[in-house]
PDB file of N, CA and C in Angstrom:
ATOM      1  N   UNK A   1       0.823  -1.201   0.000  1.00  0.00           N
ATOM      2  CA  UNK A   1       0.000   0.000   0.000  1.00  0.00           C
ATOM      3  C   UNK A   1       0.861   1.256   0.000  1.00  0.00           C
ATOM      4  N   UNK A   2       2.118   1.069  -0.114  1.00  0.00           N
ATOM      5  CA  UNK A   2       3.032   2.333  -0.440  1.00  0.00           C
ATOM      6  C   UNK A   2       2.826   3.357  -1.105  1.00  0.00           C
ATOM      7  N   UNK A   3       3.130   4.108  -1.571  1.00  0.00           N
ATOM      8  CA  UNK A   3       3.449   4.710  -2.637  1.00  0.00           C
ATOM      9  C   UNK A   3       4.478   4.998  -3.938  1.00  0.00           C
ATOM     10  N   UNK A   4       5.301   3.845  -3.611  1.00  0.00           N
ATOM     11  CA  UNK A   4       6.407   3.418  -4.720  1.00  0.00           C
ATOM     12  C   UNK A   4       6.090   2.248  -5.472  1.00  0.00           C
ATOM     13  N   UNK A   5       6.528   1.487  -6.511  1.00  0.00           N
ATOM     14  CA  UNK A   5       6.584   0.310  -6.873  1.00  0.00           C
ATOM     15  C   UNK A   5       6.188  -0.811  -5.538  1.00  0.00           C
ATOM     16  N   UNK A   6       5.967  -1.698  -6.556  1.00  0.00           N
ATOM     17  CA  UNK A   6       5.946  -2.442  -4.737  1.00  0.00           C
ATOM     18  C   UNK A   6       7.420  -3.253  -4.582  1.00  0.00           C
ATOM     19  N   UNK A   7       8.143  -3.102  -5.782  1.00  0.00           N
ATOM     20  CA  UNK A   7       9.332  -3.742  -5.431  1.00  0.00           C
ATOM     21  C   UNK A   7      10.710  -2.803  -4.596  1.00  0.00           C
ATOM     22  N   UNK A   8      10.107  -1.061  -4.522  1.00  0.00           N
ATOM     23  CA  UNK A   8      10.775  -0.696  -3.841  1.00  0.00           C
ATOM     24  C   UNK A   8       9.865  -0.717  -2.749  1.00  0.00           C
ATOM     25  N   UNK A   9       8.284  -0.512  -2.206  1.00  0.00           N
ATOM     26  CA  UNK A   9       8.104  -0.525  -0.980  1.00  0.00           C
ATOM     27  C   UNK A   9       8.851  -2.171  -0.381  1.00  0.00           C
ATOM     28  N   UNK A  10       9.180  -2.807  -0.934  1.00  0.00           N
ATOM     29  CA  UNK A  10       9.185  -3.985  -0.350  1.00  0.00           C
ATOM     30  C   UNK A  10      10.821  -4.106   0.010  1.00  0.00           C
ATOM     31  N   UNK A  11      11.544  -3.123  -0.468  1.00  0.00           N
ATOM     32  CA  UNK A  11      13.130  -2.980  -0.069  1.00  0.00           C
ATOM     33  C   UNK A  11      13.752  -3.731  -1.239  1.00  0.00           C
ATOM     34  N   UNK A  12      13.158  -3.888  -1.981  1.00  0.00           N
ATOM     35  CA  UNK A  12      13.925  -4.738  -3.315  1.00  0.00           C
ATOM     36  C   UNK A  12      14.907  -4.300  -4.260  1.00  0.00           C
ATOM     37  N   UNK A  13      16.040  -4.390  -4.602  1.00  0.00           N
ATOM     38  CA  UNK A  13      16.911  -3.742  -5.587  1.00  0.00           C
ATOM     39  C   UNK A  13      16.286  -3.200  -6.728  1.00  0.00           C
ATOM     40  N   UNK A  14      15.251  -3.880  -7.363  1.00  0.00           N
ATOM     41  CA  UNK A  14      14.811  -3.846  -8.908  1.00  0.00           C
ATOM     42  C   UNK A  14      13.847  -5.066  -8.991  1.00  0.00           C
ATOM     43  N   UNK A  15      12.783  -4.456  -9.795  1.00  0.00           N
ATOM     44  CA  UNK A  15      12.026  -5.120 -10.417  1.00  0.00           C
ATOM     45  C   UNK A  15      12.207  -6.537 -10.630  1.00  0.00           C
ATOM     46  N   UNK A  16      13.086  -6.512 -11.290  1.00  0.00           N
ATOM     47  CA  UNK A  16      13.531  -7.944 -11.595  1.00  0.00           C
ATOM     48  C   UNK A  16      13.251  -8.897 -10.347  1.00  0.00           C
ATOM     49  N   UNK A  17      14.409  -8.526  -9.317  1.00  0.00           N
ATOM     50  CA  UNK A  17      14.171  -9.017  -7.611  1.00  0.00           C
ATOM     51  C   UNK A  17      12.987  -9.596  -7.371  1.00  0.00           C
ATOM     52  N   UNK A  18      12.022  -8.861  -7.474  1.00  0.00           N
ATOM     53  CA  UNK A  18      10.027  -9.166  -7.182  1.00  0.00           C
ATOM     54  C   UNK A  18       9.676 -10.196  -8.264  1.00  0.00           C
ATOM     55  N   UNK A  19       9.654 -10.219  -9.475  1.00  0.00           N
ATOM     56  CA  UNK A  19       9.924 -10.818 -10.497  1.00  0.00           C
ATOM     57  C   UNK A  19      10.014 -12.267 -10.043  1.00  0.00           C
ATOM     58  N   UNK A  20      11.055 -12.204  -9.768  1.00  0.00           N
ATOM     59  CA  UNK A  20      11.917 -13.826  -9.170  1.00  0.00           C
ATOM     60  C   UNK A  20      11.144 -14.271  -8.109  1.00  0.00           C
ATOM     61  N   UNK A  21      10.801 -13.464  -6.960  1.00  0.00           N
ATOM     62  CA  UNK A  21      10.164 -13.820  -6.001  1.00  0.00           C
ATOM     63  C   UNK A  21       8.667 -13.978  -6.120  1.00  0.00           C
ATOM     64  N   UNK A  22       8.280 -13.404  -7.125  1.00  0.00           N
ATOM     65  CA  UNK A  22       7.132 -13.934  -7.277  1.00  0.00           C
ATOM     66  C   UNK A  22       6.931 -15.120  -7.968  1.00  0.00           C
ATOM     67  N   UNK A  23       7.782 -15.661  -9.201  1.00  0.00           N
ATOM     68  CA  UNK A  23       7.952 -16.957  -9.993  1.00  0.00           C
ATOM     69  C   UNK A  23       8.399 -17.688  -9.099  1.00  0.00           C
ATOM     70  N   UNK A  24       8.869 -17.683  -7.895  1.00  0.00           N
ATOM     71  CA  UNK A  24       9.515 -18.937  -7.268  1.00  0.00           C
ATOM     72  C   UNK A  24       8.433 -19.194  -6.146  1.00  0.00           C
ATOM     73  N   UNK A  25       8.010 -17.720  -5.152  1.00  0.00           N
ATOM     74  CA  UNK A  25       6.626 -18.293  -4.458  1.00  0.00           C
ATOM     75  C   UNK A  25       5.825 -18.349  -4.398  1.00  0.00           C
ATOM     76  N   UNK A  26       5.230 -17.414  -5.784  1.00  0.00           N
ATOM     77  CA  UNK A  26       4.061 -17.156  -5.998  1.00  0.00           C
ATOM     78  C   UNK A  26       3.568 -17.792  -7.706  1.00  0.00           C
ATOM     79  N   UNK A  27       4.066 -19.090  -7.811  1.00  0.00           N
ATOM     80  CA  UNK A  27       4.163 -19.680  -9.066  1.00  0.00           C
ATOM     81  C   UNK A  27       2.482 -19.158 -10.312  1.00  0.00           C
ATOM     82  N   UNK A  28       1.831 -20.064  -9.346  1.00  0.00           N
ATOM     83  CA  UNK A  28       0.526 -19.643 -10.229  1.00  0.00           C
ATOM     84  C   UNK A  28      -0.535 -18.188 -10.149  1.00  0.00           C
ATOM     85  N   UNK A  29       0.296 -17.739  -9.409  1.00  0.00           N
ATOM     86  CA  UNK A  29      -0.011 -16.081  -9.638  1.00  0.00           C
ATOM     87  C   UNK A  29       0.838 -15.387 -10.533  1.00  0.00           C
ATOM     88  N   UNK A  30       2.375 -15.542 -10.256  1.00  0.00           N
ATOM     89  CA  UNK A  30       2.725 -14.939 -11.695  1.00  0.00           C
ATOM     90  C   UNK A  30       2.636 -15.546 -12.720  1.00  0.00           C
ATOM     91  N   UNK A  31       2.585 -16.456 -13.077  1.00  0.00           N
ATOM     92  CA  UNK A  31       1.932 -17.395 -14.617  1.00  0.00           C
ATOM     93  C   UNK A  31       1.032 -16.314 -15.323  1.00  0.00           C
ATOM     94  N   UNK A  32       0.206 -15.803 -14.305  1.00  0.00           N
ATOM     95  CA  UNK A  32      -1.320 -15.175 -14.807  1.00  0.00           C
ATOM     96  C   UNK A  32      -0.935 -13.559 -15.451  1.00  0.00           C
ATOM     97  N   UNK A  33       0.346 -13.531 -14.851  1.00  0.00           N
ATOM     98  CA  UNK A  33       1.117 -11.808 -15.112  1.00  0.00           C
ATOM     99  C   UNK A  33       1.845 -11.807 -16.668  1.00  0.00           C
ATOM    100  N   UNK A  34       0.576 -12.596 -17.892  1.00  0.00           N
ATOM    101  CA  UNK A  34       1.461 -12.639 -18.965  1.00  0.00           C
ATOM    102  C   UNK A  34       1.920 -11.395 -19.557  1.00  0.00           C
ATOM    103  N   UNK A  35       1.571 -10.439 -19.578  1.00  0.00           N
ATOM    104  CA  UNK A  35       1.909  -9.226 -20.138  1.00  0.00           C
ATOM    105  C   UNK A  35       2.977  -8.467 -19.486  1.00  0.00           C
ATOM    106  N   UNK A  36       3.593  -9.060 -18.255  1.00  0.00           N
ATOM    107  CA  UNK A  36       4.405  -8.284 -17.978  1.00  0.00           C
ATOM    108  C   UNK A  36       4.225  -6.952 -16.996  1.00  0.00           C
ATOM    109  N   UNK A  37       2.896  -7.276 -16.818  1.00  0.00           N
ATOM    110  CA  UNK A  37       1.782  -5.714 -16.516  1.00  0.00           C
ATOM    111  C   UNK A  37       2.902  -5.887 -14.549  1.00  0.00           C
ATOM    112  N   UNK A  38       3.324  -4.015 -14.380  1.00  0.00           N
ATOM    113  CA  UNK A  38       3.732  -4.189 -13.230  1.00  0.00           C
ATOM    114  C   UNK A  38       2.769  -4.779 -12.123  1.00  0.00           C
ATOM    115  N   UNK A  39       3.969  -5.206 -11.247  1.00  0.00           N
ATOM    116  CA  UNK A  39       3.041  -5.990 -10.509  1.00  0.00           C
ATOM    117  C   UNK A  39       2.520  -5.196  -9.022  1.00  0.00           C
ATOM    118  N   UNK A  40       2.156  -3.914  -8.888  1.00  0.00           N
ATOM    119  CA  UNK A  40       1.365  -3.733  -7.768  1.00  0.00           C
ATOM    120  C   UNK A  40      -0.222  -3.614  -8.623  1.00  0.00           C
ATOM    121  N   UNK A  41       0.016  -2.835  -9.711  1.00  0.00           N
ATOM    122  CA  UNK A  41      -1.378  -2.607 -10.644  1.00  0.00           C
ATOM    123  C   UNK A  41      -1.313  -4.187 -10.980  1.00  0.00           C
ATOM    124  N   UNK A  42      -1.055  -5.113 -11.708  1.00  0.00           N
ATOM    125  CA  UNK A  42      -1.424  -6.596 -11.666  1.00  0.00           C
ATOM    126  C   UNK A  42      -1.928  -7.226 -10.739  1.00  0.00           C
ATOM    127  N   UNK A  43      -1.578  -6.962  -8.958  1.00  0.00           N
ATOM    128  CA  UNK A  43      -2.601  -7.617  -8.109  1.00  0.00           C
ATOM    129  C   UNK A  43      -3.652  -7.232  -7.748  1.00  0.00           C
ATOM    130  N   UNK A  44      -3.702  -5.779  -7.755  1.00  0.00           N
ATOM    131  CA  UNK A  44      -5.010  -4.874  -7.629  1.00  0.00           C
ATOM    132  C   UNK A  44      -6.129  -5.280  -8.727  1.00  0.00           C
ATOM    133  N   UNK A  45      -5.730  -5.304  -9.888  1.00  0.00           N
ATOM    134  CA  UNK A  45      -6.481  -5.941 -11.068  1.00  0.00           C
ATOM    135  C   UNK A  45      -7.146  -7.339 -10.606  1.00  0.00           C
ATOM    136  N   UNK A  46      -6.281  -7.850 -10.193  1.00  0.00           N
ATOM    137  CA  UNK A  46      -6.689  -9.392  -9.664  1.00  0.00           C
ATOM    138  C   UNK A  46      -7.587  -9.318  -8.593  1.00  0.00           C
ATOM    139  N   UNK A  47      -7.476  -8.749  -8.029  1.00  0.00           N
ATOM    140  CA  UNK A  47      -8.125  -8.009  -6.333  1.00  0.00           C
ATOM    141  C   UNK A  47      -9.565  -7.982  -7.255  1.00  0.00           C
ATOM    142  N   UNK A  48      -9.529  -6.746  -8.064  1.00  0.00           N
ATOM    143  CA  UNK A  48     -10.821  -6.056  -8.485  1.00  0.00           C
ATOM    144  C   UNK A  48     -11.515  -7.088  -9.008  1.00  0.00           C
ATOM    145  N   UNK A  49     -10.825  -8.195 -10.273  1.00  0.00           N
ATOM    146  CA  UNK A  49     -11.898  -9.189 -10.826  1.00  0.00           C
ATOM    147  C   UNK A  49     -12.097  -9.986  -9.919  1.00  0.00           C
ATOM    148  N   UNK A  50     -11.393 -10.477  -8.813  1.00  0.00           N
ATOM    149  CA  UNK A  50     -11.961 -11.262  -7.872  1.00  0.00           C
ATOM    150  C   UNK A  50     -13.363 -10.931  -7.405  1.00  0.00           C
ATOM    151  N   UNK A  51     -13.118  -9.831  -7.036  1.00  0.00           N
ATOM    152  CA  UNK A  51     -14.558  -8.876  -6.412  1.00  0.00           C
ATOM    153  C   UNK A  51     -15.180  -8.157  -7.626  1.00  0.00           C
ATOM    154  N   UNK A  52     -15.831  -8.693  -9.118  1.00  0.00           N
ATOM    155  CA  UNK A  52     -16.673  -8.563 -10.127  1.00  0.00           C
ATOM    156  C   UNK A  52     -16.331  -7.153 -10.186  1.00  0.00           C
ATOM    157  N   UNK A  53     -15.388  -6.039  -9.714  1.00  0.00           N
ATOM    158  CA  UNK A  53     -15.081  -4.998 -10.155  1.00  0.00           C
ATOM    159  C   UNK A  53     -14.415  -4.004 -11.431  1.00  0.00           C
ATOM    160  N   UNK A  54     -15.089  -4.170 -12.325  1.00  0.00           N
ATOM    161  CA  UNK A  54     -14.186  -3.866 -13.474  1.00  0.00           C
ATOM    162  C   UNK A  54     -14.329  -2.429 -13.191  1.00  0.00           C
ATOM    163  N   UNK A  55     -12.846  -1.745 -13.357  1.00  0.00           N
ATOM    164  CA  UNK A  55     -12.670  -0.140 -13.541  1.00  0.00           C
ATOM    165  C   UNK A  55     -11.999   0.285 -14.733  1.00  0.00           C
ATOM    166  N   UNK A  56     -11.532  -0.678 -15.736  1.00  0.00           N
ATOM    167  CA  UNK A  56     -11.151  -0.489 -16.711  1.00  0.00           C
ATOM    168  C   UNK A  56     -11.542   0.160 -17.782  1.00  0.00           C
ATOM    169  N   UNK A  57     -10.684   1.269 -18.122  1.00  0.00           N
ATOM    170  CA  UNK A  57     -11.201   2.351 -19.190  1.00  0.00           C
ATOM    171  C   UNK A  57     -11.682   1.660 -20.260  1.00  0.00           C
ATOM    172  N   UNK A  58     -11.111   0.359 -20.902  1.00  0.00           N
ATOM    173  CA  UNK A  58     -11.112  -0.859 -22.062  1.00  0.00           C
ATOM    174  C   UNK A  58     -11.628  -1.821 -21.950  1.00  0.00           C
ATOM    175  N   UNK A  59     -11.931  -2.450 -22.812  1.00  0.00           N
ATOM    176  CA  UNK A  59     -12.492  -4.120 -22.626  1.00  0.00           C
ATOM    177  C   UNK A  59     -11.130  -4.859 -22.595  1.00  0.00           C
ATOM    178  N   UNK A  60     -10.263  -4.341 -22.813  1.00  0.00           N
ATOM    179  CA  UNK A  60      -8.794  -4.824 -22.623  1.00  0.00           C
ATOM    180  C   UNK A  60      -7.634  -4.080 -22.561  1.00  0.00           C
ATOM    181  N   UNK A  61      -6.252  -4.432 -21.930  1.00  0.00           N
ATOM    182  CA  UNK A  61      -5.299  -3.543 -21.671  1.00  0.00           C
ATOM    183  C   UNK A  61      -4.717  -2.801 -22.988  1.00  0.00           C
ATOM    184  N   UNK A  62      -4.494  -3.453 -24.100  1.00  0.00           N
ATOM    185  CA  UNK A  62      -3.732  -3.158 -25.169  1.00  0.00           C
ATOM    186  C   UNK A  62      -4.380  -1.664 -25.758  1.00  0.00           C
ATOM    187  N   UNK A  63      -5.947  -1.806 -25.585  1.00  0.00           N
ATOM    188  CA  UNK A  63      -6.308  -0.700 -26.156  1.00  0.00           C
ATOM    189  C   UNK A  63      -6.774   0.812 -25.123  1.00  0.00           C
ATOM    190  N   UNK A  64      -5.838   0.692 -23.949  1.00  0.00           N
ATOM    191  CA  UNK A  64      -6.737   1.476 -22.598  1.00  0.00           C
ATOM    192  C   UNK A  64      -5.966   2.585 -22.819  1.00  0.00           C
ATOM    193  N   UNK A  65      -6.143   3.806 -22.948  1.00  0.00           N
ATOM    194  CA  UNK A  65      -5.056   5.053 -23.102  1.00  0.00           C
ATOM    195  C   UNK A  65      -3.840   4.993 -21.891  1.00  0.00           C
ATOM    196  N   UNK A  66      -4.284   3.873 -20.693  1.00  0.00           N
ATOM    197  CA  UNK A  66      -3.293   3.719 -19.260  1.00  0.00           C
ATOM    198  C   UNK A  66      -2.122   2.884 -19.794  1.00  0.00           C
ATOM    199  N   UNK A  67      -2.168   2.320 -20.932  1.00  0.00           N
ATOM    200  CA  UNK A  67      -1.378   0.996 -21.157  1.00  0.00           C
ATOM    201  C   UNK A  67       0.353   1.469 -20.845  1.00  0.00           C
ATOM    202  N   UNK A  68       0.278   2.601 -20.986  1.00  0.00           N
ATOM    203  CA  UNK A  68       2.357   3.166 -20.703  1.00  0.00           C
ATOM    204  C   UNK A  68       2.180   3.052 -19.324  1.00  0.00           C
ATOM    205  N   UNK A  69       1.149   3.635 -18.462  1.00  0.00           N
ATOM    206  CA  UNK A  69       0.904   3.343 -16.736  1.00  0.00           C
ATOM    207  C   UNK A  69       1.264   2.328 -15.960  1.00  0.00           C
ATOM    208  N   UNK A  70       0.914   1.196 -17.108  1.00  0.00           N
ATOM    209  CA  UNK A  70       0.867  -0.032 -16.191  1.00  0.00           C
ATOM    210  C   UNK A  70       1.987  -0.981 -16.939  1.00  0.00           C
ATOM    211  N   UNK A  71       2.280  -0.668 -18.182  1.00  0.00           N
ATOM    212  CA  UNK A  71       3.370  -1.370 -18.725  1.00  0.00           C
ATOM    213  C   UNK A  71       4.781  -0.765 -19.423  1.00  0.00           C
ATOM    214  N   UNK A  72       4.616   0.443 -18.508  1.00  0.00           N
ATOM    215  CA  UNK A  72       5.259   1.048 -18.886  1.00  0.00           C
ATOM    216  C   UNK A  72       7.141   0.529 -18.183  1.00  0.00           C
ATOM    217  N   UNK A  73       8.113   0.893 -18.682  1.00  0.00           N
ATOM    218  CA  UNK A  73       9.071   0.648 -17.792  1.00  0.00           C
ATOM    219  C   UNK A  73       9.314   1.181 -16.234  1.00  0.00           C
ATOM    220  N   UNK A  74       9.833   0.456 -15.248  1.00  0.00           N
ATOM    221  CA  UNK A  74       9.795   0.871 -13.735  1.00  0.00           C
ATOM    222  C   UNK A  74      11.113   1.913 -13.865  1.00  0.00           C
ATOM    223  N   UNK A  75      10.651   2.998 -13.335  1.00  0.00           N
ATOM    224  CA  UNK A  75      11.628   4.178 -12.709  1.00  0.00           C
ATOM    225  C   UNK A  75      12.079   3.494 -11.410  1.00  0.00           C
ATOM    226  N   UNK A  76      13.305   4.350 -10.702  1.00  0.00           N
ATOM    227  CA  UNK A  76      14.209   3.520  -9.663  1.00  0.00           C
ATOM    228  C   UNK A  76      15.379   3.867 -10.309  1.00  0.00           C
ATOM    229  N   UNK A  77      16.100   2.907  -8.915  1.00  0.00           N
ATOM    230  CA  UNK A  77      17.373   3.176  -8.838  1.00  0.00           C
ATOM    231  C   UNK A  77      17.970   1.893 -10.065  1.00  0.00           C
ATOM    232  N   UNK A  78      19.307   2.862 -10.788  1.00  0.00           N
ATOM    233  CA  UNK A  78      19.989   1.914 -11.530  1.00  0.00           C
ATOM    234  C   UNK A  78      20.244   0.802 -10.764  1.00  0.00           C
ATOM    235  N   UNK A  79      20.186  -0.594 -11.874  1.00  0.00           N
ATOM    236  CA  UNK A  79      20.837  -1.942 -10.988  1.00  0.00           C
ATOM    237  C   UNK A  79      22.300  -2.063 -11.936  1.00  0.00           C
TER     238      UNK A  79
END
């Protein structure tokens, strides 16, 4: 619930870091992260369809004017 990435609220070097930790403990949750979509907006998404909440500007990401928002590259510190 930070206000940074969640891979820096979480003390993480880089993206990547969360990445890994999510493919190793969170196997069949990141499976579902095919797009790459960062992952604090990717669980919130998941959050929302869990709970029949769609807030999505689109019927899908590719065409949502947010798509640089959420897939855009992570700002941070160089690794």
């Amino acid at each position: 619930m930070g206000a940074d990435h969640l891979w820096q609220d979480l003390g993480l070097p880089h993206r990547r870091a969360l990445s890994e930790l999510m493919a190793t403990r969170f196997m069949t949750l990141a499976q579902r992260n095919t797009g790459d979509m960062k992952w604090k907006k990717f669980l919130y998404k998941q959050l929302c369809e869990r709970e029949e909440i769609f807030v999505c500007k689109s019927p899908s990401c590719a065409a949502c004017s947010d798509y640089d928002v959420c897939f855009g590259p992570e700002t941070g510190p160089a690794t």
